[in-house]
N, C-alpha and C. Protein backbone atom coordinates (compact mmCIF):
# COMPACT_ATOMS: atom_id res chain seq x y z
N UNK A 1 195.59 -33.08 -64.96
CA UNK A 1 194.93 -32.73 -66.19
C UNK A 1 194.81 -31.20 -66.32
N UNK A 2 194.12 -30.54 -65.29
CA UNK A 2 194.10 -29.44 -65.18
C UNK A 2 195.47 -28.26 -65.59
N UNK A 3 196.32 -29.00 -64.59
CA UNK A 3 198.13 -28.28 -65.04
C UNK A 3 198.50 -28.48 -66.60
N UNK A 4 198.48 -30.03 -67.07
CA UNK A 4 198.46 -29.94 -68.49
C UNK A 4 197.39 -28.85 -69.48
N UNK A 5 196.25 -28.79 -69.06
CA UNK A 5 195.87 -27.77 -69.76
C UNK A 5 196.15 -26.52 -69.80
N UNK A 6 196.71 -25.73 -68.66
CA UNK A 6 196.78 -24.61 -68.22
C UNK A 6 198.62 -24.45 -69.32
N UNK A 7 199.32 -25.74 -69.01
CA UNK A 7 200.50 -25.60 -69.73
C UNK A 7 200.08 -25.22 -71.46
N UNK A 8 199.34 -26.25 -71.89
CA UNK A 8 199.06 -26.21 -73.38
C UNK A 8 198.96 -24.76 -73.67
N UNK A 9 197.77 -23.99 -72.59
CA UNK A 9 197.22 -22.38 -72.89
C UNK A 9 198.06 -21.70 -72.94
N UNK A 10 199.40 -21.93 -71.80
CA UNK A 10 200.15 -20.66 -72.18
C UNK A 10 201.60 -20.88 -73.05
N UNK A 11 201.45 -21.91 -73.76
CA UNK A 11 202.30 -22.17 -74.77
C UNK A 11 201.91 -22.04 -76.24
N UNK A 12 200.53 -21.76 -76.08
CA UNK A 12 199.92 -21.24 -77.42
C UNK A 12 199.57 -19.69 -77.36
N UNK A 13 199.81 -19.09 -76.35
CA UNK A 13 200.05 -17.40 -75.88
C UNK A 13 201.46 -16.87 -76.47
N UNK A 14 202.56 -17.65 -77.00
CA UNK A 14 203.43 -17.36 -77.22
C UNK A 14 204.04 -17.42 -78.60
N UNK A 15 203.22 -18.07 -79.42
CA UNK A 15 202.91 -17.98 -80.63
C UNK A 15 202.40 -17.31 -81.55
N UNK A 16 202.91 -15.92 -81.55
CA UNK A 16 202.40 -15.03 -82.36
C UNK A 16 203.17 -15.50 -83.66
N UNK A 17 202.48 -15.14 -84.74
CA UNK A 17 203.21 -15.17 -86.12
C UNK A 17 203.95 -14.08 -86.65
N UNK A 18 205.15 -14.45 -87.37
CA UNK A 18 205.98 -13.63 -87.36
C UNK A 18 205.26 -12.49 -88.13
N UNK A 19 206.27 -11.18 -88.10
CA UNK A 19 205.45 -9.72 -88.80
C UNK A 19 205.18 -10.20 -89.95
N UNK A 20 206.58 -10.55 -90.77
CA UNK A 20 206.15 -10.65 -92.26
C UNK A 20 204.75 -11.22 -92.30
N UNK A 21 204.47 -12.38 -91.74
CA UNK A 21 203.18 -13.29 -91.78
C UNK A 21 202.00 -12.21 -91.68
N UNK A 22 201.93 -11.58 -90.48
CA UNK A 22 200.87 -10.52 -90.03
C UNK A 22 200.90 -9.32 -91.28
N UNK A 23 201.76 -8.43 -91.61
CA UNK A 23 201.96 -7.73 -92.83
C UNK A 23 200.99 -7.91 -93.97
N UNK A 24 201.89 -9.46 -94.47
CA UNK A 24 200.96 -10.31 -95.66
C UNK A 24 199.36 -10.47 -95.29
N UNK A 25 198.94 -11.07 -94.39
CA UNK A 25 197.69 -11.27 -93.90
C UNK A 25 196.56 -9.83 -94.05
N UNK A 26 197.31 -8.72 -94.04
CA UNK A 26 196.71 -7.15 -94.17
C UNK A 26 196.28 -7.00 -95.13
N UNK A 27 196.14 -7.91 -96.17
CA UNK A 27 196.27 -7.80 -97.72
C UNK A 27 195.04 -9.55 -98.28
N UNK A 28 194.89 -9.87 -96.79
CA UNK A 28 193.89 -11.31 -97.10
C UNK A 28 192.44 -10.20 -97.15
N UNK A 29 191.34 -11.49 -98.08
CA UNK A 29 190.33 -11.25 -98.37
C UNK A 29 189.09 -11.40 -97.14
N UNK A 30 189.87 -11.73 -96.31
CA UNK A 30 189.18 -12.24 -95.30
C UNK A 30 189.19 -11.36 -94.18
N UNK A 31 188.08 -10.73 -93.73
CA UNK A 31 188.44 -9.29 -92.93
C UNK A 31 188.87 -10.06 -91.81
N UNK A 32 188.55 -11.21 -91.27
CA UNK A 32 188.80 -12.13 -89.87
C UNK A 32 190.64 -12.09 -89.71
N UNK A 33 190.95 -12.61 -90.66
CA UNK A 33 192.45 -12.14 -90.95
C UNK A 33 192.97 -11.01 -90.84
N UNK A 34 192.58 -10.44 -91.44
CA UNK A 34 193.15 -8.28 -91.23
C UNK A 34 192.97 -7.75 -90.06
N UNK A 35 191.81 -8.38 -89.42
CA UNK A 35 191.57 -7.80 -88.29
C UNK A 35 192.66 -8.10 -87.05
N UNK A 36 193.01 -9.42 -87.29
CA UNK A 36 193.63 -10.30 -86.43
C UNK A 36 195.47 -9.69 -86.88
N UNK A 37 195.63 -9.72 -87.71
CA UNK A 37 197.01 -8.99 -88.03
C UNK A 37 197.17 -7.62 -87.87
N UNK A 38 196.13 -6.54 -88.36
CA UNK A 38 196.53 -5.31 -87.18
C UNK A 38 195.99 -5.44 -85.67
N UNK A 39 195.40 -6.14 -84.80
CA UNK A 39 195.91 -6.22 -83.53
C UNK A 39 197.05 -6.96 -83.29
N UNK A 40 197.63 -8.11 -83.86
CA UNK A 40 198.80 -8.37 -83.02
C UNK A 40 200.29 -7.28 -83.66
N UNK A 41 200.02 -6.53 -84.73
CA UNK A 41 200.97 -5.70 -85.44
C UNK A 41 201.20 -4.25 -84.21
N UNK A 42 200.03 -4.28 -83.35
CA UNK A 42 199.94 -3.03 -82.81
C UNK A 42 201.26 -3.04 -81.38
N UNK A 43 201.26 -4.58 -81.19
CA UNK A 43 202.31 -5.57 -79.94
C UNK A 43 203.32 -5.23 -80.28
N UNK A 44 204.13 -4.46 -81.72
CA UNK A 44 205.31 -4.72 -82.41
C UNK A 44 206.51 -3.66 -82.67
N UNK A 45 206.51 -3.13 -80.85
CA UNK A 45 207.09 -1.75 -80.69
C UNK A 45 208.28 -1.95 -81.62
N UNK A 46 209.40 -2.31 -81.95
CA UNK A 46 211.05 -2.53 -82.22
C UNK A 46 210.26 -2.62 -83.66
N UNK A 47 209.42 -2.67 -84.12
CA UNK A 47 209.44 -2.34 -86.01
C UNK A 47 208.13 -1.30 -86.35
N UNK A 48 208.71 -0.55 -85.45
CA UNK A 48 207.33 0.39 -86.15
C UNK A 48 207.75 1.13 -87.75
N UNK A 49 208.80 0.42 -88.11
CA UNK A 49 209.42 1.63 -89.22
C UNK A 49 208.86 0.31 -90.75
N UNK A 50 208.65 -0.89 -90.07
CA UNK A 50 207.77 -1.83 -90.88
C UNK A 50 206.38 -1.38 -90.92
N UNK A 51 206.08 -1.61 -89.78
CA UNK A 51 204.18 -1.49 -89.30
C UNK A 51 203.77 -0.44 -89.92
N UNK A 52 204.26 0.52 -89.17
CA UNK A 52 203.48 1.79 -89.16
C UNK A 52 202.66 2.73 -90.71
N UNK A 53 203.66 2.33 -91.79
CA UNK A 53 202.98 2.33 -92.83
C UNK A 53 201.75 1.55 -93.63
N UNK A 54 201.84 0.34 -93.14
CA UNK A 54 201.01 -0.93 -93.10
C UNK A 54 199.65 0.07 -92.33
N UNK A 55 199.69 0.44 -90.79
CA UNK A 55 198.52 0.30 -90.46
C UNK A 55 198.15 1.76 -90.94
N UNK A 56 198.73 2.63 -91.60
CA UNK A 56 198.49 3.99 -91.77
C UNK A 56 197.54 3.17 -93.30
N UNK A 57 198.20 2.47 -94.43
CA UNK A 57 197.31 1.53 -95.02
C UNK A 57 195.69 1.50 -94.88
N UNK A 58 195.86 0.38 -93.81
CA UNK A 58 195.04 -0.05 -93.35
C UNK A 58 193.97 0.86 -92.63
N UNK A 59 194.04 2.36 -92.36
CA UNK A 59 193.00 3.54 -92.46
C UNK A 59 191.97 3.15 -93.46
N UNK A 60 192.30 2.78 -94.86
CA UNK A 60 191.36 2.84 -95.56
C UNK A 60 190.90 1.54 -96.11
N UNK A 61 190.61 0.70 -95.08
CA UNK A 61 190.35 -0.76 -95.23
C UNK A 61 188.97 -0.37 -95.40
N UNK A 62 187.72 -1.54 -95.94
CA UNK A 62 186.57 -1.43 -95.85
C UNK A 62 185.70 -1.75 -95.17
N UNK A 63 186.57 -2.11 -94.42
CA UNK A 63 185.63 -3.03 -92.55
C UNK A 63 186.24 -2.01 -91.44
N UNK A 64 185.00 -1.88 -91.07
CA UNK A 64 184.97 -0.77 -89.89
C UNK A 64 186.23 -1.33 -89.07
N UNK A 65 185.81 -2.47 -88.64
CA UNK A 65 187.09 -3.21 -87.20
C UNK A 65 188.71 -3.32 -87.56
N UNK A 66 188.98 -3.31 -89.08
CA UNK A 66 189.97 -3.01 -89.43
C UNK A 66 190.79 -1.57 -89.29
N UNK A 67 189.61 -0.69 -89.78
CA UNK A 67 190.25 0.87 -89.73
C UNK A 67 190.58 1.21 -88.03
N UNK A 68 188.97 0.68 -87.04
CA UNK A 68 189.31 0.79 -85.97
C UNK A 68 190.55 0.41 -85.34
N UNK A 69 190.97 -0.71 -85.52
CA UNK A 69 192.02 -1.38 -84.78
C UNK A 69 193.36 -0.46 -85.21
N UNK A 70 193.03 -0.27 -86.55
CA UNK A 70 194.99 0.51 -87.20
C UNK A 70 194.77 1.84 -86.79
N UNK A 71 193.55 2.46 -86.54
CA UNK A 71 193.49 3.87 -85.48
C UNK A 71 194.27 3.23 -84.10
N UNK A 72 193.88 2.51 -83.09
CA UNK A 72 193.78 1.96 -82.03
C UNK A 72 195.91 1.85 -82.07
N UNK A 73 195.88 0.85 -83.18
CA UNK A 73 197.36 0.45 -83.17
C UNK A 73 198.53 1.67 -83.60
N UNK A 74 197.51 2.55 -83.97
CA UNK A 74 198.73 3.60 -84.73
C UNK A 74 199.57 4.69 -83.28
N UNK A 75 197.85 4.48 -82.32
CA UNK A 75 198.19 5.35 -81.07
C UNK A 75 199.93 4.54 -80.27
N UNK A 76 199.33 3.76 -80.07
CA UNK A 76 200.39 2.63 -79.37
C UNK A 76 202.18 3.26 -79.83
N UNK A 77 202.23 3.21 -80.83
CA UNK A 77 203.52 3.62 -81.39
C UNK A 77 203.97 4.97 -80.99
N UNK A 78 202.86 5.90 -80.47
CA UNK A 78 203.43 7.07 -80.25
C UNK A 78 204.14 8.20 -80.93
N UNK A 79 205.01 8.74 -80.49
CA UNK A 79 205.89 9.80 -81.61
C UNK A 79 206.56 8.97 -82.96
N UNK A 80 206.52 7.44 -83.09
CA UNK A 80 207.17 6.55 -84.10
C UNK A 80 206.35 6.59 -85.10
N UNK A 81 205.15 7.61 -85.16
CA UNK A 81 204.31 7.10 -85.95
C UNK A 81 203.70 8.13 -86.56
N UNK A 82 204.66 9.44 -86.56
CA UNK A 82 204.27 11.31 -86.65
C UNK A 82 203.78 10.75 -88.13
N UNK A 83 204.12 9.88 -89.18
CA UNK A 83 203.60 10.06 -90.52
C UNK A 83 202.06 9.86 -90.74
N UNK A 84 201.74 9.14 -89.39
CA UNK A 84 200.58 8.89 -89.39
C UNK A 84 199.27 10.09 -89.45
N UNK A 85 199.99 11.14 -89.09
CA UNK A 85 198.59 12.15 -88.42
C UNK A 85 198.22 12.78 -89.41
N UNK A 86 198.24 12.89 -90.34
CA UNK A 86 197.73 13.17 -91.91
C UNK A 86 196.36 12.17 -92.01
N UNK A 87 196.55 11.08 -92.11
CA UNK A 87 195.80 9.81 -92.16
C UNK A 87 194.76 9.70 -91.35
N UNK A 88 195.04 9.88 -89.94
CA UNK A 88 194.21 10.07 -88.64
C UNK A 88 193.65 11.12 -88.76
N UNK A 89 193.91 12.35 -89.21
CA UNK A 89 193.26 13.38 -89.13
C UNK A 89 192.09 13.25 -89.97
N UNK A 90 192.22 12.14 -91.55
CA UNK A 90 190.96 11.94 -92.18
C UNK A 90 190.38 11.22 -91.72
N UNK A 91 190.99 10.64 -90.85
CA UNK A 91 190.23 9.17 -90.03
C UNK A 91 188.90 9.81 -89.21
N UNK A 92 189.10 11.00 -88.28
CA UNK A 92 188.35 11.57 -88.09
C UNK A 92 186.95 11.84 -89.18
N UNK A 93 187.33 11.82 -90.01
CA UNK A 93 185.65 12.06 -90.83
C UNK A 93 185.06 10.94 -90.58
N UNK A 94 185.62 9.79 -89.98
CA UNK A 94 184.79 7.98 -90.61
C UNK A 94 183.55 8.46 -90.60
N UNK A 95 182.77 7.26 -91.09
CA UNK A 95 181.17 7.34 -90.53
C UNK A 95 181.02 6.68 -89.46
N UNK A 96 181.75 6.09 -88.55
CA UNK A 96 181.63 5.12 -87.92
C UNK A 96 182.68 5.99 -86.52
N UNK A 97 181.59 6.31 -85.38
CA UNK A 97 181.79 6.96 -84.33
C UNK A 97 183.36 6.18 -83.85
N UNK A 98 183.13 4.87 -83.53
CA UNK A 98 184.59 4.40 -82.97
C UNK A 98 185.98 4.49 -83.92
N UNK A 99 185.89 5.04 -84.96
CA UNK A 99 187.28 4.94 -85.67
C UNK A 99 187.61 6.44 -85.35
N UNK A 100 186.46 7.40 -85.64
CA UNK A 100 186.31 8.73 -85.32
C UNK A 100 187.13 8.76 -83.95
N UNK A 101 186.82 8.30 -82.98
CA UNK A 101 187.17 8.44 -81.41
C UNK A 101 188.79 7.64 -81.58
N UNK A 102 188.96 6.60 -81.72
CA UNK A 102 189.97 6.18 -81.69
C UNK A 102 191.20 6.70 -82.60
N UNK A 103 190.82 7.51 -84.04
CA UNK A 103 192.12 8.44 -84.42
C UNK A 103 191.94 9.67 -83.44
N UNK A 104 191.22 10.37 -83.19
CA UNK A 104 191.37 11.06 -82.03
C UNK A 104 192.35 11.17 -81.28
N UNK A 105 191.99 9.95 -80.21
CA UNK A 105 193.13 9.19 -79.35
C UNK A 105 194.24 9.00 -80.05
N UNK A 106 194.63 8.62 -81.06
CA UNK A 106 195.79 8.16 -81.30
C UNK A 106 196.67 9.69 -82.03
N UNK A 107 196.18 10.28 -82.64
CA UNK A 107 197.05 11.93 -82.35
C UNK A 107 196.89 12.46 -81.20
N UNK A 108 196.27 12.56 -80.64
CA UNK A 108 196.71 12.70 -79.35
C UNK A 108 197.96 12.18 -78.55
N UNK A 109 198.15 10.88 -78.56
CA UNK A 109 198.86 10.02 -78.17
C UNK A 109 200.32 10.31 -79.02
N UNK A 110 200.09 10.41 -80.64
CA UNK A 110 201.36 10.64 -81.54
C UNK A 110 202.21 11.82 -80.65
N UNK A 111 201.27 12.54 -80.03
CA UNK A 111 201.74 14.54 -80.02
C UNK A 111 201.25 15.70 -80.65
N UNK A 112 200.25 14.89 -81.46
CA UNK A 112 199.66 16.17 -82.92
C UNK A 112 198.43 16.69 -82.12
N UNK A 113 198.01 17.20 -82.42
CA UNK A 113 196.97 18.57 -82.11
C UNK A 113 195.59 17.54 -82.11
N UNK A 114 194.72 17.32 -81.24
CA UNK A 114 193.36 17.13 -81.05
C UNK A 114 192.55 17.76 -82.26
């Protein structure tokens, strides 16, 4: 029983939904959704030339955990994501200390200036 369960868990670990799906979802009314599509969008090194505009987007979502996460996900991409530091650099004003800290990090991470 135990092995069957452990099988079920990691066969539902492998089921991410495709980008387009996650993309579209950036755009649901439901912050539970947005939130959940820029973290698995951030996993999606080989299309950052999809994403990366999406989560540069998604800077100006209206839920803190959203902006956080597309700060968080924009770092990940690295130099793929230089259009971003315009965006991040306003990200820095948030009102909200963790989006502040996390565009930080993520120009940093791009290559752009602290």
């Amino acid at each position: 029983m135990v092995m069957l369960m452990c099988l079920l868990a990691l066969m539902g670990c492998n089921n991410a939904p495709p980008t387009d799906k996650l993309l579209g979802d950036l755009n649901s009314k439901d912050e539970g959704d947005r939130v959940k599509a820029v973290r698995w969008l951030q996993h999606r090194q080989g299309e950052a030339a999809k994403i990366v505009p999406a989560l540069i987007e998604s800077l100006q979502d209206g839920e803190v955990d959203v902006r956080w996460s597309a700060a968080i996900g924009l770092g990940y991409y690295g130099a793929d994501a230089e259009d971003a530091i315009p965006a991040l650099e306003q990200a820095q004003s948030d009102y909200d200390a963790r989006v502040r800290e996390a565009a930080r990090v993520a120009i940093s991470r791009i290559g752009g200036k602290e």
